[in-house]
C-alpha atoms as a PDB file:
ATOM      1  CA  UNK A   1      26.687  16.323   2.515  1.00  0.00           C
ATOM      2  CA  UNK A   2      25.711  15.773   5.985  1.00  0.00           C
ATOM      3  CA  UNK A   3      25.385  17.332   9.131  1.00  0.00           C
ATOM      4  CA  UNK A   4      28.200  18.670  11.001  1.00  0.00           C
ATOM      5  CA  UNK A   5      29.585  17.264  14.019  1.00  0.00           C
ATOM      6  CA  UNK A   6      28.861  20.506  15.544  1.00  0.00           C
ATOM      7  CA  UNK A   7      25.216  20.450  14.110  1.00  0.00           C
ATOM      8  CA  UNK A   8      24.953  16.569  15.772  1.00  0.00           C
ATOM      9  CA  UNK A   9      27.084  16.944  18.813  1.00  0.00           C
ATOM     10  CA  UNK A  10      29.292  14.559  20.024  1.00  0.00           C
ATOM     11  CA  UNK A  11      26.590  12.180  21.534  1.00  0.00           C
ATOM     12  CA  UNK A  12      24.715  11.810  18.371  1.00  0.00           C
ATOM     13  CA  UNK A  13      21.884  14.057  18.607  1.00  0.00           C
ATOM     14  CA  UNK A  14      21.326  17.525  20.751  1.00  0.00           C
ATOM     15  CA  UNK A  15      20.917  17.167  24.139  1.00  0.00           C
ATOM     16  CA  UNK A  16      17.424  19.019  24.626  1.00  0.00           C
ATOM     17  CA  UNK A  17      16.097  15.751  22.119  1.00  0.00           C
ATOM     18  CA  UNK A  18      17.661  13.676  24.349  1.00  0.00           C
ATOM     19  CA  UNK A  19      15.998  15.719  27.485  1.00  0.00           C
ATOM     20  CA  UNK A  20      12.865  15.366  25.741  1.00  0.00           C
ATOM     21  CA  UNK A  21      13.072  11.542  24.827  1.00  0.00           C
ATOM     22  CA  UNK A  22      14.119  10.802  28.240  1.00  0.00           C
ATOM     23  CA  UNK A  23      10.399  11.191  29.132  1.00  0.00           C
ATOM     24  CA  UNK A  24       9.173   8.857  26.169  1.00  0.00           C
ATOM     25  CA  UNK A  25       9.168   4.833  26.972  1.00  0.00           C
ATOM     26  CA  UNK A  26      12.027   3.489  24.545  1.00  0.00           C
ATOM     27  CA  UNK A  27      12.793   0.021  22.459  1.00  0.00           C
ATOM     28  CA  UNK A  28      16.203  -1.226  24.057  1.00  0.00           C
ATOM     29  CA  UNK A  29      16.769  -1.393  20.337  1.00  0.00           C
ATOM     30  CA  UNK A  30      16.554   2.460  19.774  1.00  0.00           C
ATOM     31  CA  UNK A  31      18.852   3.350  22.781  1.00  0.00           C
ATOM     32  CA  UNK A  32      21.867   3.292  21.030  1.00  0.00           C
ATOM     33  CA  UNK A  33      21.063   4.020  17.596  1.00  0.00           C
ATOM     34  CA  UNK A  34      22.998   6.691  15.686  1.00  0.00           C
ATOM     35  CA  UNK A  35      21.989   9.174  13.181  1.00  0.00           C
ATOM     36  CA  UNK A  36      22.334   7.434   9.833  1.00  0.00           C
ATOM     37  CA  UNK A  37      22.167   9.849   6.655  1.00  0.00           C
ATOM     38  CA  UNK A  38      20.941   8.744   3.093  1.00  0.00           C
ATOM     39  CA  UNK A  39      20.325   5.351   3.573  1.00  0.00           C
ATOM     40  CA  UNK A  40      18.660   5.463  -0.454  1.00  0.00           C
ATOM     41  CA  UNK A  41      22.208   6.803  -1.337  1.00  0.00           C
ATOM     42  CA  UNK A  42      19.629   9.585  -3.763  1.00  0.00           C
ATOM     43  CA  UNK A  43      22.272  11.771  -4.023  1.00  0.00           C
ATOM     44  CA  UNK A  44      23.137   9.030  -7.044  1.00  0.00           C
ATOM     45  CA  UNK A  45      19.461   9.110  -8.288  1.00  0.00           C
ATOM     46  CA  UNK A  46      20.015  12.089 -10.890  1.00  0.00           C
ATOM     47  CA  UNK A  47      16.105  12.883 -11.963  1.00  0.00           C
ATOM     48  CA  UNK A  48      16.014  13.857  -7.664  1.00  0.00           C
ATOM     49  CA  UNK A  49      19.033  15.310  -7.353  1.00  0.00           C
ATOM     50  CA  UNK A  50      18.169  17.856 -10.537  1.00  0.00           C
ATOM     51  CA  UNK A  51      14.742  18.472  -8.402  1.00  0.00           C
ATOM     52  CA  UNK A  52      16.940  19.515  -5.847  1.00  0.00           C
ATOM     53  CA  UNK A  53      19.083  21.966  -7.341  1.00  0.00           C
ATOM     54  CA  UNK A  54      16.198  23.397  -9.020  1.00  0.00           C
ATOM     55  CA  UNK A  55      14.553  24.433  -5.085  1.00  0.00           C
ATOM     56  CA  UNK A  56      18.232  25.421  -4.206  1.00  0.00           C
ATOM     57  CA  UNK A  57      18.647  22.095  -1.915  1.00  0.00           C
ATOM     58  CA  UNK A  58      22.205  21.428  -1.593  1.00  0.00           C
ATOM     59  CA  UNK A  59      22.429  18.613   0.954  1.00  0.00           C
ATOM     60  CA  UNK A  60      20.412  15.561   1.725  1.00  0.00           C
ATOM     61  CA  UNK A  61      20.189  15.113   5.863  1.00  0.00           C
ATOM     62  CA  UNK A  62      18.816  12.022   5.322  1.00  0.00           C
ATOM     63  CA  UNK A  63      16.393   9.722   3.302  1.00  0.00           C
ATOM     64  CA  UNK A  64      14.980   5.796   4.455  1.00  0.00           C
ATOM     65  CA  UNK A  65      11.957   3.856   3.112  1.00  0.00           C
ATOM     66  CA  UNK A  66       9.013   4.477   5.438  1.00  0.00           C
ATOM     67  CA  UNK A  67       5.191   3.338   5.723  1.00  0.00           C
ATOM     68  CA  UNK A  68       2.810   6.170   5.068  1.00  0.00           C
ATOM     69  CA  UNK A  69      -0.421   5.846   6.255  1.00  0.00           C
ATOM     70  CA  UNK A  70      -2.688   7.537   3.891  1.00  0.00           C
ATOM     71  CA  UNK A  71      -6.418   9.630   4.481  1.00  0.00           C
ATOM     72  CA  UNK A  72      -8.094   5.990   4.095  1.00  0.00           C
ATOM     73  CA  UNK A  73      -5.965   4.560   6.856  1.00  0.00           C
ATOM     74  CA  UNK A  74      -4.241   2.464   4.283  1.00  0.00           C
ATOM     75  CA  UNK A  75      -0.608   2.057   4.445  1.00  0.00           C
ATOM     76  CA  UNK A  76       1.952   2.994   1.606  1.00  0.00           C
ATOM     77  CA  UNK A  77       5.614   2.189   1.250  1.00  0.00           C
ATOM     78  CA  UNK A  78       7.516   5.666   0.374  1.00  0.00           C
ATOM     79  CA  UNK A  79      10.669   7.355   0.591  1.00  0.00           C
ATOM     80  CA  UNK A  80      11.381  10.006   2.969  1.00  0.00           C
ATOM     81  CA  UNK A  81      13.890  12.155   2.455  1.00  0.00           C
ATOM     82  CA  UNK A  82      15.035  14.969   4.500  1.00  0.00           C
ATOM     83  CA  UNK A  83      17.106  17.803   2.687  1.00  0.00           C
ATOM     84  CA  UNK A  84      18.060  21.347   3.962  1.00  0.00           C
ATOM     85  CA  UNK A  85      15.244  22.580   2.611  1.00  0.00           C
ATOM     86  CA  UNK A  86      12.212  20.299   2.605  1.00  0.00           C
ATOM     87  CA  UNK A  87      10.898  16.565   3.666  1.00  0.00           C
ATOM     88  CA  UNK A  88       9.889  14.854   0.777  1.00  0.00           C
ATOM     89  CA  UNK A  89       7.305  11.976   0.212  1.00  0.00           C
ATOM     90  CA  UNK A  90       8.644  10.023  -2.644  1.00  0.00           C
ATOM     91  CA  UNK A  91       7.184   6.420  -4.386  1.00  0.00           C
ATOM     92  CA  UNK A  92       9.613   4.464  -4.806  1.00  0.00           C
ATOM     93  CA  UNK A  93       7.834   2.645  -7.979  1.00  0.00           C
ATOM     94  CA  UNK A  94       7.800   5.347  -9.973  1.00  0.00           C
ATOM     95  CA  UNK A  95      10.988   7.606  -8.258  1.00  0.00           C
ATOM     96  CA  UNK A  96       7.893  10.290  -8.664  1.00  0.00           C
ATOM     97  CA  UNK A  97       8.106  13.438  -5.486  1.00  0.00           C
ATOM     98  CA  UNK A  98       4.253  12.654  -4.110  1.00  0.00           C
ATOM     99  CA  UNK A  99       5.198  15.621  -2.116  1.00  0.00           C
ATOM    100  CA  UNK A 100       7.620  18.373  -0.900  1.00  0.00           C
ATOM    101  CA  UNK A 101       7.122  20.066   2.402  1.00  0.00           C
ATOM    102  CA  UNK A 102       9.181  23.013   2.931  1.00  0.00           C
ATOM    103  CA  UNK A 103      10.847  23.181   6.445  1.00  0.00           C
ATOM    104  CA  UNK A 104       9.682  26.361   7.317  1.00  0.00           C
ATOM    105  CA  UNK A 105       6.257  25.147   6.781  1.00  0.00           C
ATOM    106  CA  UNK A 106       5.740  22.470   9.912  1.00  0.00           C
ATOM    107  CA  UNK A 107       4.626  23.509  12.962  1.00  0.00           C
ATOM    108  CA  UNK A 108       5.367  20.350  14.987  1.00  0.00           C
ATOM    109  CA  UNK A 109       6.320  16.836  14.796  1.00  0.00           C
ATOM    110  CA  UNK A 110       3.900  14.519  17.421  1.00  0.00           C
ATOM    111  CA  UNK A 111       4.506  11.051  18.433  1.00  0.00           C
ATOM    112  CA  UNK A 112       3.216   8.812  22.027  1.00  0.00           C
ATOM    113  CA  UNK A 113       4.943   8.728  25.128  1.00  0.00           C
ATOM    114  CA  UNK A 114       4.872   4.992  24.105  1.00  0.00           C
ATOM    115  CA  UNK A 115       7.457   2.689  22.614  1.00  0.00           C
ATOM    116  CA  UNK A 116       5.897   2.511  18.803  1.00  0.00           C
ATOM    117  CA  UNK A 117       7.091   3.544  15.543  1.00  0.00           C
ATOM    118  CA  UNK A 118       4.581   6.138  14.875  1.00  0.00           C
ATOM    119  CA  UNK A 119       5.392   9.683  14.170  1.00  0.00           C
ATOM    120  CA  UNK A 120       3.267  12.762  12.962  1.00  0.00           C
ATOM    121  CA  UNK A 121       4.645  15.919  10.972  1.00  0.00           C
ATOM    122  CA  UNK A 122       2.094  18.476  11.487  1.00  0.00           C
ATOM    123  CA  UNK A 123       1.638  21.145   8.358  1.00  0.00           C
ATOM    124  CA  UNK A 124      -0.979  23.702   9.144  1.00  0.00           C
ATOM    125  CA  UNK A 125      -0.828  25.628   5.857  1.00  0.00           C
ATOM    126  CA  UNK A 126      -1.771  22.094   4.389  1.00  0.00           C
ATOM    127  CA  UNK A 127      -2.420  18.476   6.233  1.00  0.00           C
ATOM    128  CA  UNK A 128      -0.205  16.325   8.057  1.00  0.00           C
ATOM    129  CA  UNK A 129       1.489  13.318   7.446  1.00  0.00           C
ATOM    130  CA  UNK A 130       1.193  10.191   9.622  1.00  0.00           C
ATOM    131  CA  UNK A 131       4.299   8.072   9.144  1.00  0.00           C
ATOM    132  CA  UNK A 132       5.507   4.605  10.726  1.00  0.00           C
ATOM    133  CA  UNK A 133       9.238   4.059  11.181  1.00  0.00           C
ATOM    134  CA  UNK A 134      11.480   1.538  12.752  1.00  0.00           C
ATOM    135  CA  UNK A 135      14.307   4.497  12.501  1.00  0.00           C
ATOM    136  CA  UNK A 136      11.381   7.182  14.161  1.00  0.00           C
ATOM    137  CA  UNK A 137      14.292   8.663  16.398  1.00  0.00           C
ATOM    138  CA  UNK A 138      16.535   9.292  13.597  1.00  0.00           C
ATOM    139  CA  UNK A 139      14.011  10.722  11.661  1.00  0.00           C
ATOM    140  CA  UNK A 140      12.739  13.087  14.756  1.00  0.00           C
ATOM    141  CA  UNK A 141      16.489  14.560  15.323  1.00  0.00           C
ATOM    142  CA  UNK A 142      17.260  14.864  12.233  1.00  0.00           C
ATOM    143  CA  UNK A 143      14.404  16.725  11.510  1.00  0.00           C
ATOM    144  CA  UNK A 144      14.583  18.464  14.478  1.00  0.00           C
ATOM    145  CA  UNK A 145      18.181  19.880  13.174  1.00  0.00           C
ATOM    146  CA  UNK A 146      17.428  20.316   9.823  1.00  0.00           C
ATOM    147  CA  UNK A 147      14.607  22.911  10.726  1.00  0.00           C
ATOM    148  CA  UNK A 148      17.143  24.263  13.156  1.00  0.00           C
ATOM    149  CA  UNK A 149      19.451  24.266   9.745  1.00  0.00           C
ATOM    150  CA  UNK A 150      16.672  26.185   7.518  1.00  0.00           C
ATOM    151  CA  UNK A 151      14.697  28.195   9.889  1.00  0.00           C
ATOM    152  CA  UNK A 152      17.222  29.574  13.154  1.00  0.00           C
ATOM    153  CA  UNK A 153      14.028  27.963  15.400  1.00  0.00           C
ATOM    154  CA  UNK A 154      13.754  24.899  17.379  1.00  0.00           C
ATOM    155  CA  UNK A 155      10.890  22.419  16.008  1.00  0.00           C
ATOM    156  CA  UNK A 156       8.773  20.722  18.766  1.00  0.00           C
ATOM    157  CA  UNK A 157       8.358  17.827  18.996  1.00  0.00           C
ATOM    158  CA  UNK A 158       4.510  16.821  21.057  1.00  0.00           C
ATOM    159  CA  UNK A 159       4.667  13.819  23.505  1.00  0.00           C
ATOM    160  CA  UNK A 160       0.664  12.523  23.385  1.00  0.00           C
ATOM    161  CA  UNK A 161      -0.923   9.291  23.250  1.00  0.00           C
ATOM    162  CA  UNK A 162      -4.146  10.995  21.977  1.00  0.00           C
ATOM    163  CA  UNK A 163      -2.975  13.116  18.838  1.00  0.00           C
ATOM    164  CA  UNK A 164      -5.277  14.977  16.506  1.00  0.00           C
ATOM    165  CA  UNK A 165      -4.269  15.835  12.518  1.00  0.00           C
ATOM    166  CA  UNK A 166      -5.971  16.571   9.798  1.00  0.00           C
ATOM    167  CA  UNK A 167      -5.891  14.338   6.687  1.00  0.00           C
ATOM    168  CA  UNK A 168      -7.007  17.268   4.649  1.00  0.00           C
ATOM    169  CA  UNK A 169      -8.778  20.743   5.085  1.00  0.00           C
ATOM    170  CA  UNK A 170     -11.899  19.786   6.373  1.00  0.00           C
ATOM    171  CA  UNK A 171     -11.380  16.432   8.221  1.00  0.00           C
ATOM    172  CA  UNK A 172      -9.527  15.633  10.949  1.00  0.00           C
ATOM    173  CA  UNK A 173      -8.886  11.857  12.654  1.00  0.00           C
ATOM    174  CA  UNK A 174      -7.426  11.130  16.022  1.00  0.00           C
ATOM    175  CA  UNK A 175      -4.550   8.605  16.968  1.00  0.00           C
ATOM    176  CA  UNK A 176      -4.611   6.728  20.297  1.00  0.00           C
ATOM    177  CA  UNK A 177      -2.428   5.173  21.712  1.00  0.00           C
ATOM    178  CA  UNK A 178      -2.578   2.223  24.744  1.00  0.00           C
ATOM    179  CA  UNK A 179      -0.241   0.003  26.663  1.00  0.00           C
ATOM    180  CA  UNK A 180      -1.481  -3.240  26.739  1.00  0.00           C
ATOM    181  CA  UNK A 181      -0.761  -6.489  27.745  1.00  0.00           C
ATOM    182  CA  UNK A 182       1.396  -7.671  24.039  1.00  0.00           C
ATOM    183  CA  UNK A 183       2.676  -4.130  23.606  1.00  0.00           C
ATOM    184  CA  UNK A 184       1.191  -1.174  22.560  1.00  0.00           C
ATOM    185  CA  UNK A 185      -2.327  -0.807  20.389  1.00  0.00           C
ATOM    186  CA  UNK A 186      -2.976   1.895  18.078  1.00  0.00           C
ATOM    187  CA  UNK A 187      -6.142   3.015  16.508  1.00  0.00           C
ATOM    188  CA  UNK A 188      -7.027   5.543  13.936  1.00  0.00           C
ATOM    189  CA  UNK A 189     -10.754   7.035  14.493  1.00  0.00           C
ATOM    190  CA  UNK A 190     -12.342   9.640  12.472  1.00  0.00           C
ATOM    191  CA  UNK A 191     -13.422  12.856  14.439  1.00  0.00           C
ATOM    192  CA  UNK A 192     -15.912  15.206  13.595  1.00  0.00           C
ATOM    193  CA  UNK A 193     -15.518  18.350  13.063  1.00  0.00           C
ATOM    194  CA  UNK A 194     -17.237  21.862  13.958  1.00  0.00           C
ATOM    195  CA  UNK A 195     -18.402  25.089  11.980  1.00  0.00           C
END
């Protein structure tokens, strides 16, 4: 199932997104894409689909192969896959959920106000998740209207080019972004953290 063309609007995505991105520096590239659904096509994948229906999921919003970058600042191929219930983090070796978010439990999603394909989903009740997508728009609207789906709330979504998340309970790392002269840097540091 996917999203209505109520839920999407006739422009693709809701216009306060498109307020919003209007302030972030864009890839000509990502100007006119639309929102694609399950890319995966995991509504065919029947060990997933049984997951599903057992967490009273009905309809997946969307799913893609994305780079996760992991608490060692190593990066990981994985699925993502956005349902009306939760984002999942999938490996796509073993078809094994890594993990299931519920909706209702992310505060915000964070990305720069520059033209990369990072993107952060912020879980306070937990630790966030530090992605890298060549589809980040997609992802960030249809997340955006899949909370809006679950929970009757908006989801905000933080412009910075200095982001802090945690990577687990106790440690936190910071993501900065720069404009430079071939395109934009990124670096991952490690930041302490106070008692």
């Amino acid at each position: 199932m996917s999203l209505s063309d109520e839920e999407v609007g006739e422009d693709g995505g809701d216009q306060r997104l498109q307020e919003l991105w209007a302030k972030k520096s864009r890839r000509r590239s990502s100007e006119l894409k639309i929102l694609v659904q399950d890319n995966l096509e995991i509504r065919d994948n029947s060990k997933l689909t049984m997951h599903l229906a057992k967490n009273g999921e009905t309809s997946i919003f969307f799913s893609d192969v994305v780079t996760k970058v992991n608490r060692k600042g190593r990066t990981q191929d994985r699925w993502l896959m956005i349902t009306d219930g939760a984002v999942y983090n999938i490996d796509p070796t073993s078809v094994k959920i890594r993990r299931r978010i519920a909706l209702s439990n992310i505060s915000h999603i964070s990305t720069s106000q520059l033209s990369d394909n990072f993107f952060l989903i912020h879980v306070p009740t937990e630790y966030d998740y530090l992605y890298i997508s060549g589809r980040k728009t997609e992802i960030v609207a249809v997340l955006r209207l899949a909370y809006m789906h679950a929970t009757g709330e908006e989801l905000n979504v933080a412009l910075h080019n200095i982001i802090d998340y945690r990577i687990d309970k106790e440690q936190q790392r910071r993501l900065v972004f720069q404009r430079g002269e071939d395109g934009v840097f990124t670096k991952i540091y490690a930041k302490k953290t106070t008692r």
